[in-house]
N, C-alpha and C. Protein backbone atom coordinates (compact mmCIF):
# COMPACT_ATOMS: atom_id res chain seq x y z
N UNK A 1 1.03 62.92 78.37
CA UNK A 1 2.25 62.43 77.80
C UNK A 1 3.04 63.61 77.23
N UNK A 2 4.11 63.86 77.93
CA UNK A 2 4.76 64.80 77.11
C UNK A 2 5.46 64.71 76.11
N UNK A 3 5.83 65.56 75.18
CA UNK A 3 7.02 65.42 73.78
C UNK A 3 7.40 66.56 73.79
N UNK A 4 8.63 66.14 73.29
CA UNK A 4 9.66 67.67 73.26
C UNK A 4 10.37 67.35 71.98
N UNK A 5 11.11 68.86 71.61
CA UNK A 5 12.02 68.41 70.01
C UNK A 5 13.68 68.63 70.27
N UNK A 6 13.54 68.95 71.81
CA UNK A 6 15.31 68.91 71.72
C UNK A 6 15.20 67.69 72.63
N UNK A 7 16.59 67.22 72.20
CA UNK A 7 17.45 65.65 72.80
C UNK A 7 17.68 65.88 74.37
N UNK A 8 18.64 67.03 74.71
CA UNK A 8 18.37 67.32 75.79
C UNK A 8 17.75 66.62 76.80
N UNK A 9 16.45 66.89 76.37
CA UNK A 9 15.05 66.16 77.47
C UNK A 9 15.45 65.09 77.36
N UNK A 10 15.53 64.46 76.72
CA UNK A 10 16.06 62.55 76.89
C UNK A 10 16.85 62.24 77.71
N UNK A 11 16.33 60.97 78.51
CA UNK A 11 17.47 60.43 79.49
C UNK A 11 17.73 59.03 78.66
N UNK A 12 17.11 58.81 77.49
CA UNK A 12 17.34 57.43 76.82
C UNK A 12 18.58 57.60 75.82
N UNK A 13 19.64 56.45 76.16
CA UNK A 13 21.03 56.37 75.57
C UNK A 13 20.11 55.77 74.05
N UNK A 14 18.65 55.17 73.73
CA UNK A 14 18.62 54.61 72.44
C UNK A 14 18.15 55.61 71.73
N UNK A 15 17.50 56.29 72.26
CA UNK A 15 16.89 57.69 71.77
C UNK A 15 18.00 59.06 71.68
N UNK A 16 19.08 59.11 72.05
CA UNK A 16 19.95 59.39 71.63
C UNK A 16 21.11 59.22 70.79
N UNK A 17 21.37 57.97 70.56
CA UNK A 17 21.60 57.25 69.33
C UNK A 17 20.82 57.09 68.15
N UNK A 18 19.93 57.52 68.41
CA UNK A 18 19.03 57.07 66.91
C UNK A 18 18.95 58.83 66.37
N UNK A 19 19.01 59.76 67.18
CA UNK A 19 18.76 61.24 66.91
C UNK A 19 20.12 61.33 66.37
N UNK A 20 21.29 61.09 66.95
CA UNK A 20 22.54 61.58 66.59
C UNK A 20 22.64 60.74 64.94
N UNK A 21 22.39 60.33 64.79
CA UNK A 21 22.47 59.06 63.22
C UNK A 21 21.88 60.21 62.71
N UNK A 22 20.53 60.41 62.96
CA UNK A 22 19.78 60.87 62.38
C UNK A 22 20.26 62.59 61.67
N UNK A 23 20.71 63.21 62.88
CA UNK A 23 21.43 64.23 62.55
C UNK A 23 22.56 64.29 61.63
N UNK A 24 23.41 63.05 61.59
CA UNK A 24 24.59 63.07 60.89
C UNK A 24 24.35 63.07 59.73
N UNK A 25 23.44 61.89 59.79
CA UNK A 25 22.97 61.32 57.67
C UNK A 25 21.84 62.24 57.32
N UNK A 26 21.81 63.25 57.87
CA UNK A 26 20.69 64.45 57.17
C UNK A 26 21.54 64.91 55.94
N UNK A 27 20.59 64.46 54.54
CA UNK A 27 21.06 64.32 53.11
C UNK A 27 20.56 65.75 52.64
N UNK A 28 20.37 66.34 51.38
CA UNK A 28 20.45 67.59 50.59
C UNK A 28 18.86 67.80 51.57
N UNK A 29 17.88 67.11 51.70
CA UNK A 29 16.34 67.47 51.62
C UNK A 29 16.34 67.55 53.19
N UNK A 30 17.40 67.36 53.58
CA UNK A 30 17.53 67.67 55.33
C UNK A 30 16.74 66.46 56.07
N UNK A 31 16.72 65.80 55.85
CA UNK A 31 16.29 64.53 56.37
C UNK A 31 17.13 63.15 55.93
N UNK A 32 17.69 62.41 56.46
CA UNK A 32 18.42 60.73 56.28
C UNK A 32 17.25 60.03 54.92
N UNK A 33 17.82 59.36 54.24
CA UNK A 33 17.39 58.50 53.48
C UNK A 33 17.77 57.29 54.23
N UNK A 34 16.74 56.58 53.98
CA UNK A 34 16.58 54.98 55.06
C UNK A 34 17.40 54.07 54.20
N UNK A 35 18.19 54.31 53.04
CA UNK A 35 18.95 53.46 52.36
C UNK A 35 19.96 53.58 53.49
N UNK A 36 20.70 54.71 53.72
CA UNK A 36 21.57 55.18 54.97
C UNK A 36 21.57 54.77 55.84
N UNK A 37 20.48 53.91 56.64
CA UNK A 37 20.61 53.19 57.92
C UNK A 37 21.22 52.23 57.67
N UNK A 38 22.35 51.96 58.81
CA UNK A 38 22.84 50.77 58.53
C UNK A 38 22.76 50.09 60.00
N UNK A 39 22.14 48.84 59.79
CA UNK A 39 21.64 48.57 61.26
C UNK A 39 22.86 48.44 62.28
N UNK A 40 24.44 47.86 61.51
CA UNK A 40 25.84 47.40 62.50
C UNK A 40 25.90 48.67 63.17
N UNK A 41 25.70 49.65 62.55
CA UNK A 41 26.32 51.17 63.42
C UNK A 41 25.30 51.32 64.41
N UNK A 42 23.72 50.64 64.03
CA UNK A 42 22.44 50.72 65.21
C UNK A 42 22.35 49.95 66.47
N UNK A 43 23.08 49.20 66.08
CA UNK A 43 23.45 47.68 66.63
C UNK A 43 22.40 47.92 68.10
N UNK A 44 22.79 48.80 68.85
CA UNK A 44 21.91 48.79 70.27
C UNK A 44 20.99 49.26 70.05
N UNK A 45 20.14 49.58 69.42
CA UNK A 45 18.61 50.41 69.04
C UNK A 45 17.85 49.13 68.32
N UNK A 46 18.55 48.19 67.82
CA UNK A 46 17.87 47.10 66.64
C UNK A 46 16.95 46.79 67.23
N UNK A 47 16.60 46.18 68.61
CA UNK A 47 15.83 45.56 69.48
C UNK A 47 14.21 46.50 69.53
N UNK A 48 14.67 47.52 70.01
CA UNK A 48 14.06 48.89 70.82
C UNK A 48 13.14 49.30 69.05
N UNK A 49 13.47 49.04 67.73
CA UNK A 49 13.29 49.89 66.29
C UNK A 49 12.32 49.56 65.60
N UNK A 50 11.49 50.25 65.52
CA UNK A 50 9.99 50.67 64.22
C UNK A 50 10.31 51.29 62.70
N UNK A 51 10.33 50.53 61.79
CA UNK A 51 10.36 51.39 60.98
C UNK A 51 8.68 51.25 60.19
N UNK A 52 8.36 52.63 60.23
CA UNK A 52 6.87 52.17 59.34
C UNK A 52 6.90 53.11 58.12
N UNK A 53 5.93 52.65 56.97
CA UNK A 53 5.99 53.41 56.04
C UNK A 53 4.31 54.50 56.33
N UNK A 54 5.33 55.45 55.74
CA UNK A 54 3.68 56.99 55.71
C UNK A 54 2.99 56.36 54.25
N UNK A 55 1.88 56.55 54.41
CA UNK A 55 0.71 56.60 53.34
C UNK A 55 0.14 57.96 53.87
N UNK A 56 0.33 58.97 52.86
CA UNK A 56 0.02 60.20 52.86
C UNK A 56 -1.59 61.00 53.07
N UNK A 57 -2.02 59.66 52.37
CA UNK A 57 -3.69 60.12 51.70
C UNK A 57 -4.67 59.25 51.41
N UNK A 58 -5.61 58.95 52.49
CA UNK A 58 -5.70 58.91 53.59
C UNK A 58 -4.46 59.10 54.70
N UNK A 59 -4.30 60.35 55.46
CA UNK A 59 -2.35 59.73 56.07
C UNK A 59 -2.53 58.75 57.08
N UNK A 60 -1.83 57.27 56.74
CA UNK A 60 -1.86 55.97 57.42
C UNK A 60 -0.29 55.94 58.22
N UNK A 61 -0.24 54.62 59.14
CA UNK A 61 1.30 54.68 59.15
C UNK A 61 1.05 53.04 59.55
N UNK A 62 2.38 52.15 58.78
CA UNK A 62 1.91 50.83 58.08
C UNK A 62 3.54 50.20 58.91
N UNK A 63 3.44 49.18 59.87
CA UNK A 63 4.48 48.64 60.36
C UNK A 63 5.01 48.45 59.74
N UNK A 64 6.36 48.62 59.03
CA UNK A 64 7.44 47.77 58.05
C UNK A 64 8.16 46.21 58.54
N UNK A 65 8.97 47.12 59.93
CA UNK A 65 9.86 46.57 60.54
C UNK A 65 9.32 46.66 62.04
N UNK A 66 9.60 45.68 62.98
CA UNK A 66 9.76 45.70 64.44
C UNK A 66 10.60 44.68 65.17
N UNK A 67 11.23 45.70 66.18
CA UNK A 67 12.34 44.82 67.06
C UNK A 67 11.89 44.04 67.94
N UNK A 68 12.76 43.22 68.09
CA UNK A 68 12.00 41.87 68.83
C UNK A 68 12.12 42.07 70.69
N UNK A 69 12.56 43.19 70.95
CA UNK A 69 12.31 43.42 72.17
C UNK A 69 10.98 44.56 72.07
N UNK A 70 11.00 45.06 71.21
CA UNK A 70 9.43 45.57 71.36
C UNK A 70 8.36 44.94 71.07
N UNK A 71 8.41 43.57 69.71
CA UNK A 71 7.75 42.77 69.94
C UNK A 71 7.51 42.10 70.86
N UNK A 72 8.50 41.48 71.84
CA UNK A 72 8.44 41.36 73.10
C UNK A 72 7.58 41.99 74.13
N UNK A 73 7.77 43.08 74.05
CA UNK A 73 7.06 44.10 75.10
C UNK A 73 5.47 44.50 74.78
N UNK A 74 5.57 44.19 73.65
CA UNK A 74 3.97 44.83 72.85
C UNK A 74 3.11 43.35 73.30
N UNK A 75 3.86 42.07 72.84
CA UNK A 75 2.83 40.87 73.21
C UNK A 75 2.78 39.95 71.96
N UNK A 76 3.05 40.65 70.44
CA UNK A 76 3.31 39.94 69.33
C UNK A 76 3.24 40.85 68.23
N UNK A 77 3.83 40.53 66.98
CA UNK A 77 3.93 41.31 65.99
C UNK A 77 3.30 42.01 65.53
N UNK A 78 3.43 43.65 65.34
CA UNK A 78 2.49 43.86 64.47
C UNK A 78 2.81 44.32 63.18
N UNK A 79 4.33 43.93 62.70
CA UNK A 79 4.87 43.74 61.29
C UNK A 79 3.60 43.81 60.32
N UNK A 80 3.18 44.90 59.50
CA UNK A 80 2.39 44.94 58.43
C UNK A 80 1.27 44.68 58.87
N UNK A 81 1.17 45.72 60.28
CA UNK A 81 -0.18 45.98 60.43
C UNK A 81 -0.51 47.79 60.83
N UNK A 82 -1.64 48.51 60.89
CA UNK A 82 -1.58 49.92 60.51
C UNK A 82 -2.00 50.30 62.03
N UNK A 83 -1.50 51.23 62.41
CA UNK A 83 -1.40 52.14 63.65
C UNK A 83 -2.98 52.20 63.99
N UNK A 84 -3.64 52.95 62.97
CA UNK A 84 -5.18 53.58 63.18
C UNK A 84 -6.01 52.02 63.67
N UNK A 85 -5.44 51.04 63.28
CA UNK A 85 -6.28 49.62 63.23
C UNK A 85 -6.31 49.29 64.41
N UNK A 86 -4.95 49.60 65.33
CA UNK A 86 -4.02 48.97 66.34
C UNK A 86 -4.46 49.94 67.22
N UNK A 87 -4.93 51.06 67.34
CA UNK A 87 -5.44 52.03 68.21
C UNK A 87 -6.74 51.75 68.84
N UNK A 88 -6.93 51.27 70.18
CA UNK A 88 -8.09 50.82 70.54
C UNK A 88 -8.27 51.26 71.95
N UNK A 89 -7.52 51.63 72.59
CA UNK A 89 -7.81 52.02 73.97
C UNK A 89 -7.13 53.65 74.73
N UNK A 90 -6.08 54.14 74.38
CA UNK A 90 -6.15 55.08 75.65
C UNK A 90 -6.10 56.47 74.38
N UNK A 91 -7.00 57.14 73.95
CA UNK A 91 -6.90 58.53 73.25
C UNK A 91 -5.98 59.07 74.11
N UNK A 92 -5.70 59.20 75.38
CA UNK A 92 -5.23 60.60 75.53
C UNK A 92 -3.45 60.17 74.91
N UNK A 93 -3.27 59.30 74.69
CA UNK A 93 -2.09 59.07 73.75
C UNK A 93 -2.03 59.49 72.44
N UNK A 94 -1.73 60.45 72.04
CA UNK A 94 -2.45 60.59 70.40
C UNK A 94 -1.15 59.69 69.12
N UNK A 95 -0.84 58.56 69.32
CA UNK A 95 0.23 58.74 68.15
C UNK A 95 0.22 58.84 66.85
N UNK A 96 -1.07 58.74 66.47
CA UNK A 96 -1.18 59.12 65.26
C UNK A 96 -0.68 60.90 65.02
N UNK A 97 -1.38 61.75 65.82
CA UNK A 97 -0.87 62.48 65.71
C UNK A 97 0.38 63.38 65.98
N UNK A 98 1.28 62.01 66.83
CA UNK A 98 2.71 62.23 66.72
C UNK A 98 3.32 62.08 65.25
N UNK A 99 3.04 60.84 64.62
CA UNK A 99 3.35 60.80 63.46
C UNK A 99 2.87 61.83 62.32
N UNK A 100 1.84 61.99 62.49
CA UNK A 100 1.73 63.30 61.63
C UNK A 100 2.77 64.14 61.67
N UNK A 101 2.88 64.98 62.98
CA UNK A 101 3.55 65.80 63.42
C UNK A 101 4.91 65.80 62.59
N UNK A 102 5.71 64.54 62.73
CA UNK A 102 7.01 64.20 62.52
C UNK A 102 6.81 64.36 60.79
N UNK A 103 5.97 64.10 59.96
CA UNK A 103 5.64 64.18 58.80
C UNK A 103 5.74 65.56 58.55
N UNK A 104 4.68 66.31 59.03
CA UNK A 104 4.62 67.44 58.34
C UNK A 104 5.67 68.42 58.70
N UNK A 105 6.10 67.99 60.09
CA UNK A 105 7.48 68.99 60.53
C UNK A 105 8.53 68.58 59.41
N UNK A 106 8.76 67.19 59.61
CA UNK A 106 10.12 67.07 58.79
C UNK A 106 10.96 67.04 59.70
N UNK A 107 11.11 67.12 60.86
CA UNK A 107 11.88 67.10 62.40
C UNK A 107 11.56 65.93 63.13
N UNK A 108 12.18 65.54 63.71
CA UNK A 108 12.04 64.76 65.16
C UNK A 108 11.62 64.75 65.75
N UNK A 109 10.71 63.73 66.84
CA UNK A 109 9.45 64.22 68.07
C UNK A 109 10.01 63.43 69.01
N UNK A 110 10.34 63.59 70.42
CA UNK A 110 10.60 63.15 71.26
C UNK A 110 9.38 63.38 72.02
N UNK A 111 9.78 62.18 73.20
CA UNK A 111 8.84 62.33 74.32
C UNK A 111 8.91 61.18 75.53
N UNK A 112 7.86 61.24 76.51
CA UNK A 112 8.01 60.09 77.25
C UNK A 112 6.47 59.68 77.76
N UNK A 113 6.28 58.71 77.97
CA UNK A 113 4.65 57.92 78.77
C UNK A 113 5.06 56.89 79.91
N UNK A 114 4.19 57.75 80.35
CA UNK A 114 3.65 56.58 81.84
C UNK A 114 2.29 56.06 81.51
N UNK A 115 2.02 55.11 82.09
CA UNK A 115 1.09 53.87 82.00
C UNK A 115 1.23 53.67 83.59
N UNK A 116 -0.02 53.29 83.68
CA UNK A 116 -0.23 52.12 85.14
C UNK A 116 -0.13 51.06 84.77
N UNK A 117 0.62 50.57 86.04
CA UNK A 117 0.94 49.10 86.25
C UNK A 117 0.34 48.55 86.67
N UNK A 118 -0.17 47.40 86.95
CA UNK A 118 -0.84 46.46 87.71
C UNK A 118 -0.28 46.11 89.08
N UNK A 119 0.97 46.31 89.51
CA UNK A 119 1.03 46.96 90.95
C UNK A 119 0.21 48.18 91.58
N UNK A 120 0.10 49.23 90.34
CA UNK A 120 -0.53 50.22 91.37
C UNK A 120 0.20 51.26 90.98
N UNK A 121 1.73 50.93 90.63
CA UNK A 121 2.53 51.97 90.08
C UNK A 121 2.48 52.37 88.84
N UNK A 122 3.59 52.82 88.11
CA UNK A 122 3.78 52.90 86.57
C UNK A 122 4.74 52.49 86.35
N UNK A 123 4.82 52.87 84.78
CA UNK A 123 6.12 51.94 83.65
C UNK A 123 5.81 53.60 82.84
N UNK A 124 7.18 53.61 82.76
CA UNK A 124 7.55 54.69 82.02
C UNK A 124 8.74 54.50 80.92
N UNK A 125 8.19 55.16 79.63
CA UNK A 125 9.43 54.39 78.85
C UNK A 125 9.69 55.87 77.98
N UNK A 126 10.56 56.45 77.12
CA UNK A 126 10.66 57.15 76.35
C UNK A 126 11.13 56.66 74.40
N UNK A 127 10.53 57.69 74.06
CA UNK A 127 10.44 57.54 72.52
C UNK A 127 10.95 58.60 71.61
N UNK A 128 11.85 57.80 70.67
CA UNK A 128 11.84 58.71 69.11
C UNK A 128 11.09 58.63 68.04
N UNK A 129 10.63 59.63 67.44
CA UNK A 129 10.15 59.48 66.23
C UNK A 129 10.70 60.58 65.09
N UNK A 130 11.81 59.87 63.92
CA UNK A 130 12.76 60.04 63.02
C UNK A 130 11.78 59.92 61.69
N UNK A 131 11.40 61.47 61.40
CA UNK A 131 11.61 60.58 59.90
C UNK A 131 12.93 60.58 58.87
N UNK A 132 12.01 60.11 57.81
CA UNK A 132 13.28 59.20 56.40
C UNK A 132 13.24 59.41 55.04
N UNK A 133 13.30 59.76 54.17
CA UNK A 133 13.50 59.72 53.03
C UNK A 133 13.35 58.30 52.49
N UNK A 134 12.87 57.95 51.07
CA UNK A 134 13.27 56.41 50.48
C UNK A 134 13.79 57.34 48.96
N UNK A 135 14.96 57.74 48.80
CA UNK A 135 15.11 58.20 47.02
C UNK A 135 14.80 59.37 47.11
N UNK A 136 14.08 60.21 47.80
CA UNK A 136 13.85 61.67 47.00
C UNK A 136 13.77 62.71 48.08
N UNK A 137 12.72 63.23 48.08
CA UNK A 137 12.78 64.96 49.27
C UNK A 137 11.84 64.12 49.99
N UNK A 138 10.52 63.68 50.00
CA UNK A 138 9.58 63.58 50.53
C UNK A 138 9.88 62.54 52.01
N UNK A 139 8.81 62.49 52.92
CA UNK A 139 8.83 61.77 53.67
C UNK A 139 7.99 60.96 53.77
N UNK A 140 8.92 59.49 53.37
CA UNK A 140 8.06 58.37 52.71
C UNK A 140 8.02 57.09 54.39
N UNK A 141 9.16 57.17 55.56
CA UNK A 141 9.00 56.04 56.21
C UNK A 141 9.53 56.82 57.45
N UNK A 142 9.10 56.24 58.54
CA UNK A 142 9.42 56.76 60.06
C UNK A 142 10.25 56.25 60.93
N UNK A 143 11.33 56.44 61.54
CA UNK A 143 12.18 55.10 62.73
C UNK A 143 11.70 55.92 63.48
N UNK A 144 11.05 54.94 64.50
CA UNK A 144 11.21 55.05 66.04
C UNK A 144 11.51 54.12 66.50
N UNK A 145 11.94 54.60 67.85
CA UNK A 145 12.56 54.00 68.83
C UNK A 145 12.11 53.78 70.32
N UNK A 146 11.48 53.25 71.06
CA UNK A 146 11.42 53.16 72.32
C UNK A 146 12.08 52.56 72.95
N UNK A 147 12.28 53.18 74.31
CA UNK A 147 13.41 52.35 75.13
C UNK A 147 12.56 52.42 76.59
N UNK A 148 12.70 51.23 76.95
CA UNK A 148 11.57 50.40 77.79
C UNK A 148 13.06 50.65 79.29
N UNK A 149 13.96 51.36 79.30
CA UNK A 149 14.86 50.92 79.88
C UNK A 149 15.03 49.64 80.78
N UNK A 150 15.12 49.46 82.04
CA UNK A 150 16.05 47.81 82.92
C UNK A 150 14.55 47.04 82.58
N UNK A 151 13.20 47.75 82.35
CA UNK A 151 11.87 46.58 82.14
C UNK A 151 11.99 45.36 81.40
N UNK A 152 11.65 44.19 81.78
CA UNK A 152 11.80 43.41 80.75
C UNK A 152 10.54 42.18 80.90
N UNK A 153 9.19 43.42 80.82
CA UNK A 153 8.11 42.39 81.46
C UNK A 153 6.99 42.52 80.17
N UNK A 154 6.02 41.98 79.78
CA UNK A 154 4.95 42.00 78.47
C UNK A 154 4.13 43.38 79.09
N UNK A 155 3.54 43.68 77.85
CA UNK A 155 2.08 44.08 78.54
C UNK A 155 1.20 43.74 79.46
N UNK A 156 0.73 42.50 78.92
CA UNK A 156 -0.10 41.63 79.44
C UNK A 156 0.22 41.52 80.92
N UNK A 157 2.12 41.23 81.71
CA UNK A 157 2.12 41.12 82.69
C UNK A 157 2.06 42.62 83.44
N UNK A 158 2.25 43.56 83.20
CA UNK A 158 2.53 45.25 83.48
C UNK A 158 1.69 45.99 83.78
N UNK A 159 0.64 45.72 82.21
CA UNK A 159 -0.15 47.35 82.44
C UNK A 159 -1.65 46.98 82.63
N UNK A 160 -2.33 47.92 83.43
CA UNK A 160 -3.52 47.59 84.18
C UNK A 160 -4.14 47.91 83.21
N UNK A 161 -5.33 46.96 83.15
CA UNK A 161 -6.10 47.41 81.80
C UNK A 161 -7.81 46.86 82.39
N UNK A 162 -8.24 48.20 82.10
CA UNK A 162 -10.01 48.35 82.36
C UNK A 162 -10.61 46.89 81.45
N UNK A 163 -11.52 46.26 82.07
CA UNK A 163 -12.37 45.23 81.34
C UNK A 163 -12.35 45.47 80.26
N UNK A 164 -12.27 44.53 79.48
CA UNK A 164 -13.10 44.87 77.49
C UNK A 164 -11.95 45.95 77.02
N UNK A 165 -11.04 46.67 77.45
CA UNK A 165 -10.42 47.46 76.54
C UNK A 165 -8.68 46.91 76.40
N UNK A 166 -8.15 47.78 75.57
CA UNK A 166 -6.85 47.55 75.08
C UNK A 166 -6.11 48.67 75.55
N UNK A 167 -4.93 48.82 75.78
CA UNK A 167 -3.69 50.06 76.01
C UNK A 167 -3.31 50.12 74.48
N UNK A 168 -2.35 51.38 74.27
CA UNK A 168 -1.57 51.60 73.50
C UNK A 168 -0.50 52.48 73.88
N UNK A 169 0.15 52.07 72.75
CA UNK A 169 1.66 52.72 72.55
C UNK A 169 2.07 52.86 71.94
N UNK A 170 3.50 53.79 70.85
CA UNK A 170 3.70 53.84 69.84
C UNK A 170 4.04 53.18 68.91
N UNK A 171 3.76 51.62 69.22
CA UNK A 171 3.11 50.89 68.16
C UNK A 171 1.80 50.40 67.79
N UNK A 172 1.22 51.11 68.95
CA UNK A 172 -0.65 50.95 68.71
C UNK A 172 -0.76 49.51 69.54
N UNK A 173 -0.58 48.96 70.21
CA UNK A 173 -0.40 47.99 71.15
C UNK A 173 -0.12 48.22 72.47
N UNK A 174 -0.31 47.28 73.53
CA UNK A 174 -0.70 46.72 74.69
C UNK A 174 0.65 47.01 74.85
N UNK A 175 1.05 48.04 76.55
CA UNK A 175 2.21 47.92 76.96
C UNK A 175 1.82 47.32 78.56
């Protein structure tokens, strides 16, 4: 799975919208405060949007928010449930340690994944991961974004999955 930190690499119009916000409302500590999001200006990302909160120590990352086309795509909510919990099947995905990453950088992580399909082919989708401010310097919550682009099929119907195990994705769920 690759990730990159310039936009550039993106061919996703939601993942470019959510970077450019992101860039604009960069406050004194160089990062957006999530008071600053305002979803009318997100309006096309709402669907595609994660917001989770960081727990530093142990470092956790805790669903806040999820869009209902990624709920859609994942199979069902995992609103206020934790990444590490939700991680059950493909390591070579690391997102935990994307989120780290985006934590301790203080920058943006782009990237993109393929998955097999249950045709035989793949599903390829690309991702942001923004962090946020809540009130102060630190980085307290994360937006991402995936954009599933023209797909509009579950996990369950999509991705080929070995007996007894689970997929993941950067919501720790079944694509």
């Amino acid at each position: 799975m690759p990730v990159w930190t310039r936009i550039e690499q993106n061919k996703s119009p939601m993942v470019r919208m959510l970077h450019a916000w992101w860039m604009t409302h960069r406050g004194p500590s160089g990062i957006p405060d999530r008071r600053d999001l305002d979803p009318a200006a997100l309006r096309a990302v709402l669907p595609n949007l994660f917001i989770s909160d960081v727990e530093p120590a142990p470092f956790r990352i805790r669903y806040r928010l999820v869009g209902t086309k990624a709920v859609r795509t994942i199979g069902f909510d995992i609103t206020g449930r934790y990444l590490d919990e939700l991680l059950t099947g493909q390591p070579e995905v690391p997102w935990l340690d994307h989120y780290r990453t985006v934590y301790d950088s203080r920058e943006p992580l782009l990237g993109s994944v393929v998955v097999p399909a249950k045709s035989g082919g793949t599903f390829a989708y690309e991702f942001g991961l923004f962090p946020l401010t809540q009130g102060g310097t630190a980085v307290a919550q994360i937006a991402a974004v995936e954009d599933y682009f023209d797909f509009d099929l579950t996990a369950a119907q999509l991705i080929a999955q070995p007996p007894g195990s689970r997929g993941t994705g950067s919501s720790g769920e079944d694509r």
